[in-house]
PDB file of N, CA and C in Angstrom:
ATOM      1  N   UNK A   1     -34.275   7.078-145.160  1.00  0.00           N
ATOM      2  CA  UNK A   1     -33.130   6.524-144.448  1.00  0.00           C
ATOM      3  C   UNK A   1     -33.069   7.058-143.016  1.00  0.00           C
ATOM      4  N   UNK A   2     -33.525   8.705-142.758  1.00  0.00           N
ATOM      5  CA  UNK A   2     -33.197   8.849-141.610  1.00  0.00           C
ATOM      6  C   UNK A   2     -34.510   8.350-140.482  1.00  0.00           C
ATOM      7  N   UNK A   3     -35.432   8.372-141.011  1.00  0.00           N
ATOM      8  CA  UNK A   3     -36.700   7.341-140.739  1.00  0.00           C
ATOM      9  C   UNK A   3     -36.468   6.252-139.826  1.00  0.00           C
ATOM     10  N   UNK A   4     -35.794   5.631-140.979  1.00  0.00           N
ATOM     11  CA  UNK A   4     -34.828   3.896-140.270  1.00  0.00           C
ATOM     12  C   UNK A   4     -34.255   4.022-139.367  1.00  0.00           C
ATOM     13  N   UNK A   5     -33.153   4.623-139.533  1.00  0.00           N
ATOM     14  CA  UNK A   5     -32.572   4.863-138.474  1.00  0.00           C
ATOM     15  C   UNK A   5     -32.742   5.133-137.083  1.00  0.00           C
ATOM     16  N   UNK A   6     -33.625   6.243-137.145  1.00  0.00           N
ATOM     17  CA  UNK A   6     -34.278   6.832-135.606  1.00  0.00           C
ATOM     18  C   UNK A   6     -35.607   6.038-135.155  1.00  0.00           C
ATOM     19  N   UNK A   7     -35.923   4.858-135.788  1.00  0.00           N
ATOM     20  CA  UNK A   7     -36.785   3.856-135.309  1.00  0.00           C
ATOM     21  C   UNK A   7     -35.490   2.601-134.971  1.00  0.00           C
ATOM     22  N   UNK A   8     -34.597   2.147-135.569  1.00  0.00           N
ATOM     23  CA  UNK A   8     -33.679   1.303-135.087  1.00  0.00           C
ATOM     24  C   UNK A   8     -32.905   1.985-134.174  1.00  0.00           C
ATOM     25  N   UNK A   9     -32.643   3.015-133.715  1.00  0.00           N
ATOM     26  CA  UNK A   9     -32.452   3.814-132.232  1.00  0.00           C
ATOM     27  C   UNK A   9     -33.185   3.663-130.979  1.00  0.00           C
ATOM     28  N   UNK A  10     -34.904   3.910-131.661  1.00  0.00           N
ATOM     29  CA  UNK A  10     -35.504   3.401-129.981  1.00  0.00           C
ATOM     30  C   UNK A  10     -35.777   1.586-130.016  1.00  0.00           C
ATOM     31  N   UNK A  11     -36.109   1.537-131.135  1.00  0.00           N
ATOM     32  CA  UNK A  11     -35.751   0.299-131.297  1.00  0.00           C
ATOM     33  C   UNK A  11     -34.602  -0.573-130.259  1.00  0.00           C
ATOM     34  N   UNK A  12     -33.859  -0.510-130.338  1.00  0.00           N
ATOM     35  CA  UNK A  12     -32.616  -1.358-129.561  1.00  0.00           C
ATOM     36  C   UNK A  12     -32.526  -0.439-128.038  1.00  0.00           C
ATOM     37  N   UNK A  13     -32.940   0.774-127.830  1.00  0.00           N
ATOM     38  CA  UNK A  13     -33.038   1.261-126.865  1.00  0.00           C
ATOM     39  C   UNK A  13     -34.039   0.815-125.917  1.00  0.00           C
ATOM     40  N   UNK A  14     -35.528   0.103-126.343  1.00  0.00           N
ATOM     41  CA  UNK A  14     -36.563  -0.637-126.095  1.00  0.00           C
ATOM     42  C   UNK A  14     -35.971  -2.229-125.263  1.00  0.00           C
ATOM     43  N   UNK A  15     -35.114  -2.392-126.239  1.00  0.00           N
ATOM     44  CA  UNK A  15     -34.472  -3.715-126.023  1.00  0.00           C
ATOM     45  C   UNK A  15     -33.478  -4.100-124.625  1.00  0.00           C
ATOM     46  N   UNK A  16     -33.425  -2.864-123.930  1.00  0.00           N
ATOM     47  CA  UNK A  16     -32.240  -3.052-123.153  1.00  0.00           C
ATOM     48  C   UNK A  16     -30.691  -2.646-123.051  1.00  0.00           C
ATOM     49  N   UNK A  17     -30.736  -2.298-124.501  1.00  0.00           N
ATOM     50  CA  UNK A  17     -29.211  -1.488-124.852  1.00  0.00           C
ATOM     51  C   UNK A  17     -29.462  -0.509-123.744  1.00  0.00           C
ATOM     52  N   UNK A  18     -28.121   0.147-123.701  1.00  0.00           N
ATOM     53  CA  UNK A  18     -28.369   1.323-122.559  1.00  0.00           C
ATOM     54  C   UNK A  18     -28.028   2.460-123.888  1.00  0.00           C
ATOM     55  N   UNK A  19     -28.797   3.535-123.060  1.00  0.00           N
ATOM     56  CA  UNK A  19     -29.403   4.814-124.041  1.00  0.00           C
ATOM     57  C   UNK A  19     -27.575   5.323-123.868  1.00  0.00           C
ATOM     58  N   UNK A  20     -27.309   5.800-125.000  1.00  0.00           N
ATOM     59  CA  UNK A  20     -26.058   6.331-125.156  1.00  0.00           C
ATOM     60  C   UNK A  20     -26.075   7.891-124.805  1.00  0.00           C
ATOM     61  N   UNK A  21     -27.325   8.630-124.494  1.00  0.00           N
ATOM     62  CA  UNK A  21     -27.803   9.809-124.046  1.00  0.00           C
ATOM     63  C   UNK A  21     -27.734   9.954-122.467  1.00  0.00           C
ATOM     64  N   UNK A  22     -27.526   8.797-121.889  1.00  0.00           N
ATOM     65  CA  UNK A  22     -27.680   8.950-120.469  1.00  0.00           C
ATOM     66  C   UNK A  22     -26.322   8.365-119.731  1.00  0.00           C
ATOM     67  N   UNK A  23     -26.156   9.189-118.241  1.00  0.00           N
ATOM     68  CA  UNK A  23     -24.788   8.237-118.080  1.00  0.00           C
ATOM     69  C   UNK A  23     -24.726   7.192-117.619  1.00  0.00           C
ATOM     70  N   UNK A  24     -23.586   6.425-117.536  1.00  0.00           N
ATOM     71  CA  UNK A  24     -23.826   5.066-116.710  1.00  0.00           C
ATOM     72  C   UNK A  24     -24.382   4.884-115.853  1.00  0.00           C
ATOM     73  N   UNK A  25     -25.070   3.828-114.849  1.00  0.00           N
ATOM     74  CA  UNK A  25     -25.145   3.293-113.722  1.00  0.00           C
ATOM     75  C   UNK A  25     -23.914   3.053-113.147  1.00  0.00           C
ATOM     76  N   UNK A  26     -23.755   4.020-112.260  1.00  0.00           N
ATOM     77  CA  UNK A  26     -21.957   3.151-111.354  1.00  0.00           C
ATOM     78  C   UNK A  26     -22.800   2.803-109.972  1.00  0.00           C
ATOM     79  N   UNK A  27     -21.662   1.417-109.672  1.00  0.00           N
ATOM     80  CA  UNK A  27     -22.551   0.963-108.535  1.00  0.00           C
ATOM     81  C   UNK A  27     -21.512   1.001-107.618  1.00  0.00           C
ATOM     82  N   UNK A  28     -21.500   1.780-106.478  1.00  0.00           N
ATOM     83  CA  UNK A  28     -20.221   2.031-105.604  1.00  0.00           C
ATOM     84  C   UNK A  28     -20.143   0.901-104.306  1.00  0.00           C
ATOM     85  N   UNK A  29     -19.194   0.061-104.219  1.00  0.00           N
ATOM     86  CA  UNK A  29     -19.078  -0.553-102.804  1.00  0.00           C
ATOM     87  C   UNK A  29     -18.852  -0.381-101.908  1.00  0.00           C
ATOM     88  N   UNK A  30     -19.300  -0.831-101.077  1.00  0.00           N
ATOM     89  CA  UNK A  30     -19.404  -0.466 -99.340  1.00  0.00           C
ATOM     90  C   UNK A  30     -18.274  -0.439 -99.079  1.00  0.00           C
ATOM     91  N   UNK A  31     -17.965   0.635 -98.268  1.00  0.00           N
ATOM     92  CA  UNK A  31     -16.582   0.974 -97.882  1.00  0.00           C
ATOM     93  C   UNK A  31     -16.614  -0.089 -96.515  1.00  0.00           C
ATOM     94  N   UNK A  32     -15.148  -0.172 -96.189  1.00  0.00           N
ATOM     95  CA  UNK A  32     -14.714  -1.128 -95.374  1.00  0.00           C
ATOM     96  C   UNK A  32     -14.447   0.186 -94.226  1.00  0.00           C
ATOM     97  N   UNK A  33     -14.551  -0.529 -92.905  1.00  0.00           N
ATOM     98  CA  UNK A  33     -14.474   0.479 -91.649  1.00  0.00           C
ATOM     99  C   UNK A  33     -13.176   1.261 -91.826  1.00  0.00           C
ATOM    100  N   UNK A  34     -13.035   2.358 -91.570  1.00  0.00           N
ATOM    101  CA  UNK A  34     -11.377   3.228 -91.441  1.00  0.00           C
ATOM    102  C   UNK A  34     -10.817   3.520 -90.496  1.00  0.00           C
ATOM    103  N   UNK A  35     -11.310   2.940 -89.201  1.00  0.00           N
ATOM    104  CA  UNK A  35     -10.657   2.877 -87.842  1.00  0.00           C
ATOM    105  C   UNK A  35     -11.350   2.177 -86.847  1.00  0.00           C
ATOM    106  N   UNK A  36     -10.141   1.955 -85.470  1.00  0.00           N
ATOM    107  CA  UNK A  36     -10.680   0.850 -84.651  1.00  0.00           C
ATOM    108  C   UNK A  36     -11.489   1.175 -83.810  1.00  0.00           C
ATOM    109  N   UNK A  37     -12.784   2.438 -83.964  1.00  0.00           N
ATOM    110  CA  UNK A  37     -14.002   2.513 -83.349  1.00  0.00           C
ATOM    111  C   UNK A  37     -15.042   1.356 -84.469  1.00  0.00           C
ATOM    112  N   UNK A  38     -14.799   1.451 -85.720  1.00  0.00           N
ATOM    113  CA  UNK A  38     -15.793   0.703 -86.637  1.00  0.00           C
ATOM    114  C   UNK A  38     -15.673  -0.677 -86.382  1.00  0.00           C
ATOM    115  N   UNK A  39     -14.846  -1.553 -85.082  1.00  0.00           N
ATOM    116  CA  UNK A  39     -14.759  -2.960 -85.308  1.00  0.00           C
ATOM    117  C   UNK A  39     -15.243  -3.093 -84.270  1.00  0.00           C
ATOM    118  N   UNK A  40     -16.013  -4.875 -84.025  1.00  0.00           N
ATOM    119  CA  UNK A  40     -16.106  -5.107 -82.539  1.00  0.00           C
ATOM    120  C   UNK A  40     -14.680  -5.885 -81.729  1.00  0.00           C
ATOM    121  N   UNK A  41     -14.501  -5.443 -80.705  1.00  0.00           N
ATOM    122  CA  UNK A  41     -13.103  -5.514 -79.760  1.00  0.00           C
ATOM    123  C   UNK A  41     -13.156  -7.027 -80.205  1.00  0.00           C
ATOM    124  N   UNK A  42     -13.580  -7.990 -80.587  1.00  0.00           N
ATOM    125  CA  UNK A  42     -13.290  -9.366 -79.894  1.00  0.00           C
ATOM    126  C   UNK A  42     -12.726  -9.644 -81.620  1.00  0.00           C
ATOM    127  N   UNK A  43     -13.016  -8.643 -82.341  1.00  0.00           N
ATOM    128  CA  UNK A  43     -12.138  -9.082 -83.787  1.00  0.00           C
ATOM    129  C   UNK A  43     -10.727  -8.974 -83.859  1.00  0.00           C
ATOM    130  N   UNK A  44     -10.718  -7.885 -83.118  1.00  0.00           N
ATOM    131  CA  UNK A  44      -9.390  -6.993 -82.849  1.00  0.00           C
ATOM    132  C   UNK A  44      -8.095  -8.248 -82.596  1.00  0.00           C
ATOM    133  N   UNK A  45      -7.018  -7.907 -82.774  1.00  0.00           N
ATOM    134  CA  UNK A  45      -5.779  -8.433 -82.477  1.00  0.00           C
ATOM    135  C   UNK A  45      -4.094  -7.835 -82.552  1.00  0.00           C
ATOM    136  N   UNK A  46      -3.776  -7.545 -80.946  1.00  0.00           N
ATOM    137  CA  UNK A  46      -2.879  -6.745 -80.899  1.00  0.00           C
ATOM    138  C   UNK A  46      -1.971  -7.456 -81.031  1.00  0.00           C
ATOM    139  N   UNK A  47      -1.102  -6.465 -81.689  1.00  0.00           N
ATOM    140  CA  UNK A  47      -0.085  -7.241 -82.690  1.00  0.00           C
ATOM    141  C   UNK A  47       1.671  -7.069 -82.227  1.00  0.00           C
ATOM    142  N   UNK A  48       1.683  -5.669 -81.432  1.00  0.00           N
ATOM    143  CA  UNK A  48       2.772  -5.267 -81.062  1.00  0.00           C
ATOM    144  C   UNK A  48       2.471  -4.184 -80.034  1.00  0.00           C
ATOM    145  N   UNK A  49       3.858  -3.845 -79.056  1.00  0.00           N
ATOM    146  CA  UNK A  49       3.594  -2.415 -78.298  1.00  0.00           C
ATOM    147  C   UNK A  49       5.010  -1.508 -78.657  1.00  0.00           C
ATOM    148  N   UNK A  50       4.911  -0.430 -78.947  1.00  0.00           N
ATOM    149  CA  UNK A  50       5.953   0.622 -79.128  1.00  0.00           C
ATOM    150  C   UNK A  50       6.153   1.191 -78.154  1.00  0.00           C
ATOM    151  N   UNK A  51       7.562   0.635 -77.272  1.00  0.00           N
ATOM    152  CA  UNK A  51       7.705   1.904 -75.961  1.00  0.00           C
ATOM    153  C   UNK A  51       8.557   2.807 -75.990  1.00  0.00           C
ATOM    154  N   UNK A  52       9.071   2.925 -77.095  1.00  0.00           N
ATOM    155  CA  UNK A  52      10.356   3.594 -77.513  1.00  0.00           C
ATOM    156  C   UNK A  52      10.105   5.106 -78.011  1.00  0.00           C
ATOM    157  N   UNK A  53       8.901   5.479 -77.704  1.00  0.00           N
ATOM    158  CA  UNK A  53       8.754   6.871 -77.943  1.00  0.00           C
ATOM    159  C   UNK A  53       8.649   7.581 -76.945  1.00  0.00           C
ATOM    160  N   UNK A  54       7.292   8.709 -77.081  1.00  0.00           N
ATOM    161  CA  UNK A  54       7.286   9.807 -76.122  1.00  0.00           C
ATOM    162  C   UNK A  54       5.854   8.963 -75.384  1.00  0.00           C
ATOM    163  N   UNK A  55       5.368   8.441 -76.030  1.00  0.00           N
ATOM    164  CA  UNK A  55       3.932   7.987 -75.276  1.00  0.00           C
ATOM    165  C   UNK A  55       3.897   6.338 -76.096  1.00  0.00           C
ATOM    166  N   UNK A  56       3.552   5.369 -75.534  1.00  0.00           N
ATOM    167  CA  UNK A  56       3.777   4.171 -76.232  1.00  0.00           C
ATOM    168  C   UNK A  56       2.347   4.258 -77.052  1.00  0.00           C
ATOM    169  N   UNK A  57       3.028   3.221 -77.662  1.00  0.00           N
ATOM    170  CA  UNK A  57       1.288   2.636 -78.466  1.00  0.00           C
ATOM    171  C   UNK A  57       1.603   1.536 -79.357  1.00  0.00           C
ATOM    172  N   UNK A  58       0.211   1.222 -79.376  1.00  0.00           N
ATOM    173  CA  UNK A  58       0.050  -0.070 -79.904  1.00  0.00           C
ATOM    174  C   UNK A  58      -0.281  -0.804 -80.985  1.00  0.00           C
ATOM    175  N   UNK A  59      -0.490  -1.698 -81.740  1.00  0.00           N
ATOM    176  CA  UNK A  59      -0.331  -2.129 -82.969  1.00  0.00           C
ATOM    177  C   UNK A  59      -1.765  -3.142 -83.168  1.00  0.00           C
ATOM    178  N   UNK A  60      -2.835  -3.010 -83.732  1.00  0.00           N
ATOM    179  CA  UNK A  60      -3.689  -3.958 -83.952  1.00  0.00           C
ATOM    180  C   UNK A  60      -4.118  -4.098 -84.945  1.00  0.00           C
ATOM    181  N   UNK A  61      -4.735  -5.372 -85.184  1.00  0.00           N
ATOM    182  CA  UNK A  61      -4.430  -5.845 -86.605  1.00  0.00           C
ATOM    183  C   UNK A  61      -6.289  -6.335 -86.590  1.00  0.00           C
ATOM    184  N   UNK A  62      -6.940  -5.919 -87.649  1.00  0.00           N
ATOM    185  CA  UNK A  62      -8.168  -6.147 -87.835  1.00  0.00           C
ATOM    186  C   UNK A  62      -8.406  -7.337 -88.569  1.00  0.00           C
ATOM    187  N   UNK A  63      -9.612  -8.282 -88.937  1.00  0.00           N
ATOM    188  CA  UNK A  63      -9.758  -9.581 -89.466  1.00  0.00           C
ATOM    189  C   UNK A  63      -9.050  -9.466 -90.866  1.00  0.00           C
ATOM    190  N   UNK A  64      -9.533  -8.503 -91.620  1.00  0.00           N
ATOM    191  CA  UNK A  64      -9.114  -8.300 -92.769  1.00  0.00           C
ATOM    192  C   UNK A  64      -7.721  -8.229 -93.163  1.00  0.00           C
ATOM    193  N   UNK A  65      -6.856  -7.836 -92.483  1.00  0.00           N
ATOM    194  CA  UNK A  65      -4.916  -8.094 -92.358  1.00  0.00           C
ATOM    195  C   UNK A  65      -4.794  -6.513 -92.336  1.00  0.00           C
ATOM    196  N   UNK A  66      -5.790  -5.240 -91.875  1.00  0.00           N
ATOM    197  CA  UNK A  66      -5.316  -3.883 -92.083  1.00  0.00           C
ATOM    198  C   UNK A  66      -4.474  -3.757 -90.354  1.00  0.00           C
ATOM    199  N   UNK A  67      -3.596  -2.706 -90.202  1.00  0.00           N
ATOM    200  CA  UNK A  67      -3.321  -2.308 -89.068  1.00  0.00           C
ATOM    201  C   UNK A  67      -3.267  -1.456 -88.629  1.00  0.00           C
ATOM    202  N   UNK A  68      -3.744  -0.926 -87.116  1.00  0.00           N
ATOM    203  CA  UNK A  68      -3.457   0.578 -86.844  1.00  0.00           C
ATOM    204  C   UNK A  68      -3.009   0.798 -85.176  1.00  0.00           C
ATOM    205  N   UNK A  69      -2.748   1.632 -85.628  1.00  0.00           N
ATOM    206  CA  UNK A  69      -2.317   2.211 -83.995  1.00  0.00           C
ATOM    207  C   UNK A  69      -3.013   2.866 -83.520  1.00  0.00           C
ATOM    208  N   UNK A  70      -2.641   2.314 -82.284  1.00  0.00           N
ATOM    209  CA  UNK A  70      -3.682   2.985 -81.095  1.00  0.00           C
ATOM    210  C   UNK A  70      -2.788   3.987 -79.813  1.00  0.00           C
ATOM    211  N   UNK A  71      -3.048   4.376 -79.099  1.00  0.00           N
ATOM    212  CA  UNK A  71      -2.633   5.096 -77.720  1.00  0.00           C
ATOM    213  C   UNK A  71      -3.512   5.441 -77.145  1.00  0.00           C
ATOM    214  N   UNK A  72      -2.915   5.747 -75.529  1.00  0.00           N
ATOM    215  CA  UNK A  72      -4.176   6.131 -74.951  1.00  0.00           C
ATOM    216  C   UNK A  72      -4.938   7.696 -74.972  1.00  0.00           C
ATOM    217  N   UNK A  73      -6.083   6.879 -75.088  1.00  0.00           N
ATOM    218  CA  UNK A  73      -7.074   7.698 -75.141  1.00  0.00           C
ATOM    219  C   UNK A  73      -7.802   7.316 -76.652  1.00  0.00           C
ATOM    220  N   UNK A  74      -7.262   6.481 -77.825  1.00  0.00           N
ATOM    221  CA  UNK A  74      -8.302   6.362 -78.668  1.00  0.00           C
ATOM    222  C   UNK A  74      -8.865   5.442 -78.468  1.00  0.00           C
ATOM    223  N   UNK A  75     -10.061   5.757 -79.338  1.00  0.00           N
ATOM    224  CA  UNK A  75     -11.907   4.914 -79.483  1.00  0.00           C
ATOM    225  C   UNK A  75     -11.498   4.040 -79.920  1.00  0.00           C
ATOM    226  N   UNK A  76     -11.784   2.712 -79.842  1.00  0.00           N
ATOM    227  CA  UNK A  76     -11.905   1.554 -80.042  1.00  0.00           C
ATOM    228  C   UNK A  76     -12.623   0.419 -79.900  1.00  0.00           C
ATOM    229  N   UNK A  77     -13.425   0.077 -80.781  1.00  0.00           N
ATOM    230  CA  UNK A  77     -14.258  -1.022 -80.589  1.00  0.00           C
ATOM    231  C   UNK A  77     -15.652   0.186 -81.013  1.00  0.00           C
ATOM    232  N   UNK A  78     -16.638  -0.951 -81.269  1.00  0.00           N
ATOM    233  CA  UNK A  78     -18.390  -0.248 -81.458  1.00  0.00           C
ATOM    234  C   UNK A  78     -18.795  -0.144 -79.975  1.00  0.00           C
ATOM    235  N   UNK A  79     -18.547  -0.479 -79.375  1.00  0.00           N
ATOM    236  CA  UNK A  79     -19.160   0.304 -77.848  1.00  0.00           C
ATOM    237  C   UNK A  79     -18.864   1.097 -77.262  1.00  0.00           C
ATOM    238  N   UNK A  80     -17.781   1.937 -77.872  1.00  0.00           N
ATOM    239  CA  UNK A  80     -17.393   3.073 -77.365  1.00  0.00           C
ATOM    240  C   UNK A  80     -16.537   2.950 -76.268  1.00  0.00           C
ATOM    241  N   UNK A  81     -15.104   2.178 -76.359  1.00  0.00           N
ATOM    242  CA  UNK A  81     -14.272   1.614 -76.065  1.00  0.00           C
ATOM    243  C   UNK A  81     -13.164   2.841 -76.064  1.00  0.00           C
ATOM    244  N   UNK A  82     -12.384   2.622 -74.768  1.00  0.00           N
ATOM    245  CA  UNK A  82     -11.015   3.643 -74.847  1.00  0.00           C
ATOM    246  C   UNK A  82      -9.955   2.935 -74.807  1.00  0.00           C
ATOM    247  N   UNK A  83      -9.094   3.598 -74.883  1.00  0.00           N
ATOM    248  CA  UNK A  83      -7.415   2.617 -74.476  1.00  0.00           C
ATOM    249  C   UNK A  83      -7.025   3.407 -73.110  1.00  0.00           C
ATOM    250  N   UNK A  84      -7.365   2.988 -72.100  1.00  0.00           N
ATOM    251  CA  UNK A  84      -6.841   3.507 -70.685  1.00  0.00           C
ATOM    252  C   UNK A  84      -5.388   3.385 -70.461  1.00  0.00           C
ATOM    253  N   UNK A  85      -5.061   2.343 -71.143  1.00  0.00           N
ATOM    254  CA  UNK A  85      -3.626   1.784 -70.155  1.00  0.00           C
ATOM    255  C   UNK A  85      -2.544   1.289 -71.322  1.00  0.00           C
ATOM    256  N   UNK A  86      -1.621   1.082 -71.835  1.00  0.00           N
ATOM    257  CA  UNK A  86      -0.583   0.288 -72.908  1.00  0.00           C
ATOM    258  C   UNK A  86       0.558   0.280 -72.094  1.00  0.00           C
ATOM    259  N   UNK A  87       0.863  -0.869 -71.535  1.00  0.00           N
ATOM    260  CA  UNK A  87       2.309  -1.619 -71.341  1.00  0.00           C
ATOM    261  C   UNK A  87       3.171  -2.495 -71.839  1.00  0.00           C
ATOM    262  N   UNK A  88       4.082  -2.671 -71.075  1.00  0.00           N
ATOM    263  CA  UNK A  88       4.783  -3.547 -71.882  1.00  0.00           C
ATOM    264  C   UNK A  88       4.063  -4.817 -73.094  1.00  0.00           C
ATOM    265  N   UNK A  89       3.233  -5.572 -72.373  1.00  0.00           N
ATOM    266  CA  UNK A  89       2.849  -6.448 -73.370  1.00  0.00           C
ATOM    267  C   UNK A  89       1.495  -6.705 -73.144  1.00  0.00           C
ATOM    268  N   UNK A  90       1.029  -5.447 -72.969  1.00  0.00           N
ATOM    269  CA  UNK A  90      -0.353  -5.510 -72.516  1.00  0.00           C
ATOM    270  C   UNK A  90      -1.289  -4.119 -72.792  1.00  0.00           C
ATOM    271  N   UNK A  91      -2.698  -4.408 -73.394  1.00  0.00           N
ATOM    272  CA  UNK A  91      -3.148  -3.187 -73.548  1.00  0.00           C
ATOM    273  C   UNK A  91      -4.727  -2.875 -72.713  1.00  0.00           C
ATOM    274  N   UNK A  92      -5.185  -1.670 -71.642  1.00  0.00           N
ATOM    275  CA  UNK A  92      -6.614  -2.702 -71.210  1.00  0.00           C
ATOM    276  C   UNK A  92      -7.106  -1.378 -71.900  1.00  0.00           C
ATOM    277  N   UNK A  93      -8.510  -1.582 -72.420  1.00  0.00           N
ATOM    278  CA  UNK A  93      -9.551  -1.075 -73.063  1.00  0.00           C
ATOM    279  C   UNK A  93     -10.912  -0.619 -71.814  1.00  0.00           C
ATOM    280  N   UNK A  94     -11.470   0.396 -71.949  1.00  0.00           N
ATOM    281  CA  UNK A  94     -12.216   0.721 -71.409  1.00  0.00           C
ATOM    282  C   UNK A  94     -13.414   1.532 -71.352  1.00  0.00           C
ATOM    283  N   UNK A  95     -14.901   1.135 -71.075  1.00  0.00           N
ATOM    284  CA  UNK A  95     -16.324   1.600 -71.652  1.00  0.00           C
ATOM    285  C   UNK A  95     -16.969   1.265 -70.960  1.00  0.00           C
ATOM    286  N   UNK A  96     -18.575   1.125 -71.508  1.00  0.00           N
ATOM    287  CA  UNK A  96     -19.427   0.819 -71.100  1.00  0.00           C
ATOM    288  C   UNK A  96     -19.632  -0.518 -70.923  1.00  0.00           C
ATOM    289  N   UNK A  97     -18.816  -1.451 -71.236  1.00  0.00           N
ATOM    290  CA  UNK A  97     -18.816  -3.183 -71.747  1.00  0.00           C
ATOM    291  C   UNK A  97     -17.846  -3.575 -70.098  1.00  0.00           C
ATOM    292  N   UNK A  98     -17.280  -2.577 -69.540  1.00  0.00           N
ATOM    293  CA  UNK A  98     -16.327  -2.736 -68.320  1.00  0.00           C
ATOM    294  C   UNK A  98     -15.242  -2.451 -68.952  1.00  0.00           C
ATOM    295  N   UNK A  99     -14.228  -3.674 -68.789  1.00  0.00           N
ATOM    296  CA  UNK A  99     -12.758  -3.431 -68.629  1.00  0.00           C
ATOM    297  C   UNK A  99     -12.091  -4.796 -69.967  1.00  0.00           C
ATOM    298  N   UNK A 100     -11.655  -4.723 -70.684  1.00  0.00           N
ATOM    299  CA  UNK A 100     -10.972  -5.764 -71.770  1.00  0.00           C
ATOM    300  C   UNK A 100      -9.479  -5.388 -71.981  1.00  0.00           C
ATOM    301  N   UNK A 101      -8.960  -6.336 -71.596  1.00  0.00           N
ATOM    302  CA  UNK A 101      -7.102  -6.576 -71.354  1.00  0.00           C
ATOM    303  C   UNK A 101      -6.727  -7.414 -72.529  1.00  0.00           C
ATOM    304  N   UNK A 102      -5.676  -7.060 -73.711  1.00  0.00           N
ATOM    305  CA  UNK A 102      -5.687  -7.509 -74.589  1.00  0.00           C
ATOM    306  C   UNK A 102      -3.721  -7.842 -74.406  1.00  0.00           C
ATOM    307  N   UNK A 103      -3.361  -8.749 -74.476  1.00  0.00           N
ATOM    308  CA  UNK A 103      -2.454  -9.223 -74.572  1.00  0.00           C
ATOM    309  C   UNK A 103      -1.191  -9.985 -75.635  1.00  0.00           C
ATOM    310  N   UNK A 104      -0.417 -10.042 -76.402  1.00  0.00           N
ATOM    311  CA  UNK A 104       0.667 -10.081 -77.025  1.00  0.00           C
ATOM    312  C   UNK A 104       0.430 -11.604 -77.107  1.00  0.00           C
ATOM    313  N   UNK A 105      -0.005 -12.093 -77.906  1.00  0.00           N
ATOM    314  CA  UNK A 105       0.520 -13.501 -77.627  1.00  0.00           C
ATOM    315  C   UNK A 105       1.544 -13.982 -78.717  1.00  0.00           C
ATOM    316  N   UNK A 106       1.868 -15.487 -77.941  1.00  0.00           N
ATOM    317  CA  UNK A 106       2.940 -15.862 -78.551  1.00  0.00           C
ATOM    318  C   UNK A 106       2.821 -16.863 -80.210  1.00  0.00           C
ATOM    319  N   UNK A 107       3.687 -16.466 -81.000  1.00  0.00           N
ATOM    320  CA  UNK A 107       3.766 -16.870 -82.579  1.00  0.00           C
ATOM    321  C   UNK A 107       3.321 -18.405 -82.211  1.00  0.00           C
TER     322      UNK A 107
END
C-alpha cells in the first residue's frame, strides 16, 4: 500500500500538479509610479492651486485618477522637471526640456 501510494505521489506530481513540498509561484505586479517625477509632464493635469497657506501648491492629477501635490521645488515629470513658479492659476515647470506653463482650465 505504501508502494502505491508514493508512486501515485510522483505520479500526479509528473503530471503538473504542483509539488505540495514546494512553495507557491507568486507572481507580483508592476507597481504603478509613486510620484510626479515617474510621469511624462504632457500626462500630467493640474487640477487646483492652494494659496491659502505658508507656501502655495498645487494639485495634479495623473491619467490614472491618482493626485498629488506639488510646490516649488519638486521633481516632476521624467526629464527631470522642477516646479519654479505656482500662482494663482498657473504653474511653470522647469529642466532640461526648457520651460512648461501648466494652467487651470475651465470644467
Amino acid at each position: 500500500m505504501k508502494r502505491f501510494l508514493l508512486i501515485l505521489f510522483f505520479a500526479t506530481v509528473g503530471l503538473g500538479a504542483r509539488n505540495p513540498f514546494e512553495p507557491p509561484h507568486l507572481t507580483v505586479p508592476a507597481e504603478k509610479p509613486k510620484n510626479l517625477a515617474s510621469y511624462d509632464l504632457q500626462t500630467l493635469k493640474l487640477q487646483a492651486i492652494l494659496w491659502n497657506t505658508d507656501q502655495n501648491m498645487a494639485l495634479f492629477e495623473t491619467p490614472e485618477g491618482e493626485t498629488f501635490f506639488a510646490q516649488v521645488g519638486t521633481k516632476i515629470g521624467k526629464k527631470d522637471g522642477k516646479v519654479t513658479k505656482i500662482d494663482d492659476n498657473m504653474v511653470i515647470v522647469a529642466g532640461r526640456f526648457g520651460k512648461i506653463t501648466f494652467s487651470i482650465s475651465d470644467p
